[in-house]
C-alpha atoms as a PDB file:
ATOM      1  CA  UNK A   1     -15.017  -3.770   0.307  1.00  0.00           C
ATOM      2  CA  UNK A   2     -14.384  -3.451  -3.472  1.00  0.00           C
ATOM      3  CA  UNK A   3     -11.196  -5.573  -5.176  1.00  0.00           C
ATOM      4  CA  UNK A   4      -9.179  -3.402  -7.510  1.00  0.00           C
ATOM      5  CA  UNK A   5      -6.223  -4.090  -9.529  1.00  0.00           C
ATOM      6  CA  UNK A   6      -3.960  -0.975  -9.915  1.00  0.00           C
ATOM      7  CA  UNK A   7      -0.303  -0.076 -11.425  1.00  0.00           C
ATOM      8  CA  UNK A   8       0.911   3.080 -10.991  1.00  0.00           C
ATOM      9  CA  UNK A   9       4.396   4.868  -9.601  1.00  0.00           C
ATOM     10  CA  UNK A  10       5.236   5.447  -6.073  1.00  0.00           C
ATOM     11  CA  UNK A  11       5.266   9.180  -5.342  1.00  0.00           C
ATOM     12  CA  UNK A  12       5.739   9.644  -1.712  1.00  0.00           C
ATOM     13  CA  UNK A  13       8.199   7.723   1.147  1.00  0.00           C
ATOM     14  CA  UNK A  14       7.256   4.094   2.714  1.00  0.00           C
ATOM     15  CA  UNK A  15       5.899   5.524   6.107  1.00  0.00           C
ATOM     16  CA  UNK A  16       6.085   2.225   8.483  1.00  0.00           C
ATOM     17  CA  UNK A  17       4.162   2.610  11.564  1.00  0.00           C
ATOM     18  CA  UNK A  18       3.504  -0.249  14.448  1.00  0.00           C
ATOM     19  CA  UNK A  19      -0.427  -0.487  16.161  1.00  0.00           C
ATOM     20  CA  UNK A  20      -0.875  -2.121  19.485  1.00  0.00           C
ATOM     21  CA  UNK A  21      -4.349  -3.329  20.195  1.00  0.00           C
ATOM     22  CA  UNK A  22      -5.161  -5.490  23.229  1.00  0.00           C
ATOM     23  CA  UNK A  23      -1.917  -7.336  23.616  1.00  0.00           C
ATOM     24  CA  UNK A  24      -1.417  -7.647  20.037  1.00  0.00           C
ATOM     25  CA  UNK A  25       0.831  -5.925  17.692  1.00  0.00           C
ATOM     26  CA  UNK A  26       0.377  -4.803  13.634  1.00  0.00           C
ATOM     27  CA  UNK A  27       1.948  -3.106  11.490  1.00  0.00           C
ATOM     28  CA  UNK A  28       1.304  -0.986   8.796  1.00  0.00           C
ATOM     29  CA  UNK A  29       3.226   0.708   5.788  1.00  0.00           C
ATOM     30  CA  UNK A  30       1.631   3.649   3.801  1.00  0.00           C
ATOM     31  CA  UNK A  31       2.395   5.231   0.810  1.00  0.00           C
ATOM     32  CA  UNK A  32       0.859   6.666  -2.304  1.00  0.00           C
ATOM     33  CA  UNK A  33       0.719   6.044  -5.814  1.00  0.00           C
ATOM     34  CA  UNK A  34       0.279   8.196  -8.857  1.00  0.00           C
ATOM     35  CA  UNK A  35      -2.286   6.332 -11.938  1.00  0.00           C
ATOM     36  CA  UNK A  36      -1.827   6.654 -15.317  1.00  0.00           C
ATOM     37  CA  UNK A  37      -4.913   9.044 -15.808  1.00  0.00           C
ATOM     38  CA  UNK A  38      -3.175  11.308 -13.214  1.00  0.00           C
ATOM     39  CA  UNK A  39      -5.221  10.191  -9.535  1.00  0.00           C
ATOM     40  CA  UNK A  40      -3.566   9.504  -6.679  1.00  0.00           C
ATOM     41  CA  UNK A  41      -4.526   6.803  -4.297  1.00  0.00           C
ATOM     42  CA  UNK A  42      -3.542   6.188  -0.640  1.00  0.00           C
ATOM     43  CA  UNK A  43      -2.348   2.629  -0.163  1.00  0.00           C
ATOM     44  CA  UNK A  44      -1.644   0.724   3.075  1.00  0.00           C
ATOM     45  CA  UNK A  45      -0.054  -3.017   3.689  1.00  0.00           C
ATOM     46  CA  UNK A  46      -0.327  -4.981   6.767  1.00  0.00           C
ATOM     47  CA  UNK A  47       1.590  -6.835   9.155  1.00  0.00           C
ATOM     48  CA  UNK A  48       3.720  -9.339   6.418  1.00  0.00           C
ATOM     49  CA  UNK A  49       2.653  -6.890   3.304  1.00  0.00           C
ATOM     50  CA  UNK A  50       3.915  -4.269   5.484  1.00  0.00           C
ATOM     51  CA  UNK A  51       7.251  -5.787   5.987  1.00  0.00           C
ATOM     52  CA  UNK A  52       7.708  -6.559   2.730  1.00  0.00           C
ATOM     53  CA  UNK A  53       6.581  -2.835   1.326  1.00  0.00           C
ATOM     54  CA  UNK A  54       9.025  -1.200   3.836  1.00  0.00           C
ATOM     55  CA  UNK A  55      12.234  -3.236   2.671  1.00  0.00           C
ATOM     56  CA  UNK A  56      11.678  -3.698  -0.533  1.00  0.00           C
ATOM     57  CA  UNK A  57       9.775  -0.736  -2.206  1.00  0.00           C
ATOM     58  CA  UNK A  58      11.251   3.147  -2.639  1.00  0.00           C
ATOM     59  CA  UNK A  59      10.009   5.984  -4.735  1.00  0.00           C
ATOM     60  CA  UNK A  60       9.645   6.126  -8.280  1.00  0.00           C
ATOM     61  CA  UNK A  61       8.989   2.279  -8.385  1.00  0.00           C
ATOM     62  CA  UNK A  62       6.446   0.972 -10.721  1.00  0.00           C
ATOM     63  CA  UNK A  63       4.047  -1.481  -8.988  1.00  0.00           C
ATOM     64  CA  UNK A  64       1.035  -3.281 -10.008  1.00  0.00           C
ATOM     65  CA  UNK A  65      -1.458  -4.082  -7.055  1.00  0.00           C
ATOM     66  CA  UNK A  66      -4.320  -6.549  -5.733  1.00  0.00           C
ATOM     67  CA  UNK A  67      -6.190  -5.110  -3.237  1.00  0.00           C
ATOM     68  CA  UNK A  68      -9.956  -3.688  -1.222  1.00  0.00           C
ATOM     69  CA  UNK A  69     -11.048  -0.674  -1.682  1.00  0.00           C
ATOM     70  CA  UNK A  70     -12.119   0.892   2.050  1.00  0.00           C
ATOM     71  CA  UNK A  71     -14.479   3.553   2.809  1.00  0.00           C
ATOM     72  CA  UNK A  72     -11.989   5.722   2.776  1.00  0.00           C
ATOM     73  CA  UNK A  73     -10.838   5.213  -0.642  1.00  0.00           C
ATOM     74  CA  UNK A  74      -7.416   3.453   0.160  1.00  0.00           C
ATOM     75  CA  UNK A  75      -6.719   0.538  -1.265  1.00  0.00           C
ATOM     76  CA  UNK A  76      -5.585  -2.543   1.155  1.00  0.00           C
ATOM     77  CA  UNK A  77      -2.886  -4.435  -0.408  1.00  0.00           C
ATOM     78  CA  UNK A  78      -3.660  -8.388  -0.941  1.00  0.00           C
ATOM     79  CA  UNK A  79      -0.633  -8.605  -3.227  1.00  0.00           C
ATOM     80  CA  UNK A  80       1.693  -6.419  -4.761  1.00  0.00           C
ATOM     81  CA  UNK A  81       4.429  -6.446  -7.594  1.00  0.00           C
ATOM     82  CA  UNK A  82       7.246  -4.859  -9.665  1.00  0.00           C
ATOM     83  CA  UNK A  83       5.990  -3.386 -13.658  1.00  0.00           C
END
């Protein structure tokens, strides 16, 4: 995996979604941002990033991210933060 810092503005809803794997739970929170040159990215948060992302992020903010880019060019949020 690739790290990438990104900013952009939230464009869709904070979808929150619960995984149960052998026993063990996770959960995840996906949304997407819009860059400044006009892409738009897929990014996902886990378990306590997901938690966070889900009560404290809505539309329209502007965020600035630490993440891994996956082979399936979403980012995975290490940290995240209000512009």
């Amino acid at each position: 995996m690739n790290i990438c810092f990104l900013k952009g503005k939230i464009i869709s809803d904070i979808e929150f979604k619960f995984i149960i794997n052998n026993k063990k739970y996770y959960s995840i929170s996906i949304f997407k941002i819009k860059l400044d040159n006009k892409s738009i990215i897929t990014v996902k948060g886990y378990n306590e990033t997901a938690d966070w992302c889900y009560r404290n992020l809505i539309k329209n903010d502007n965020i600035a991210i630490y993440g891994n880019l996956n082979s399936e060019m979403e980012i995975i949020v290490q940290d995240i933060e209000f512009i």
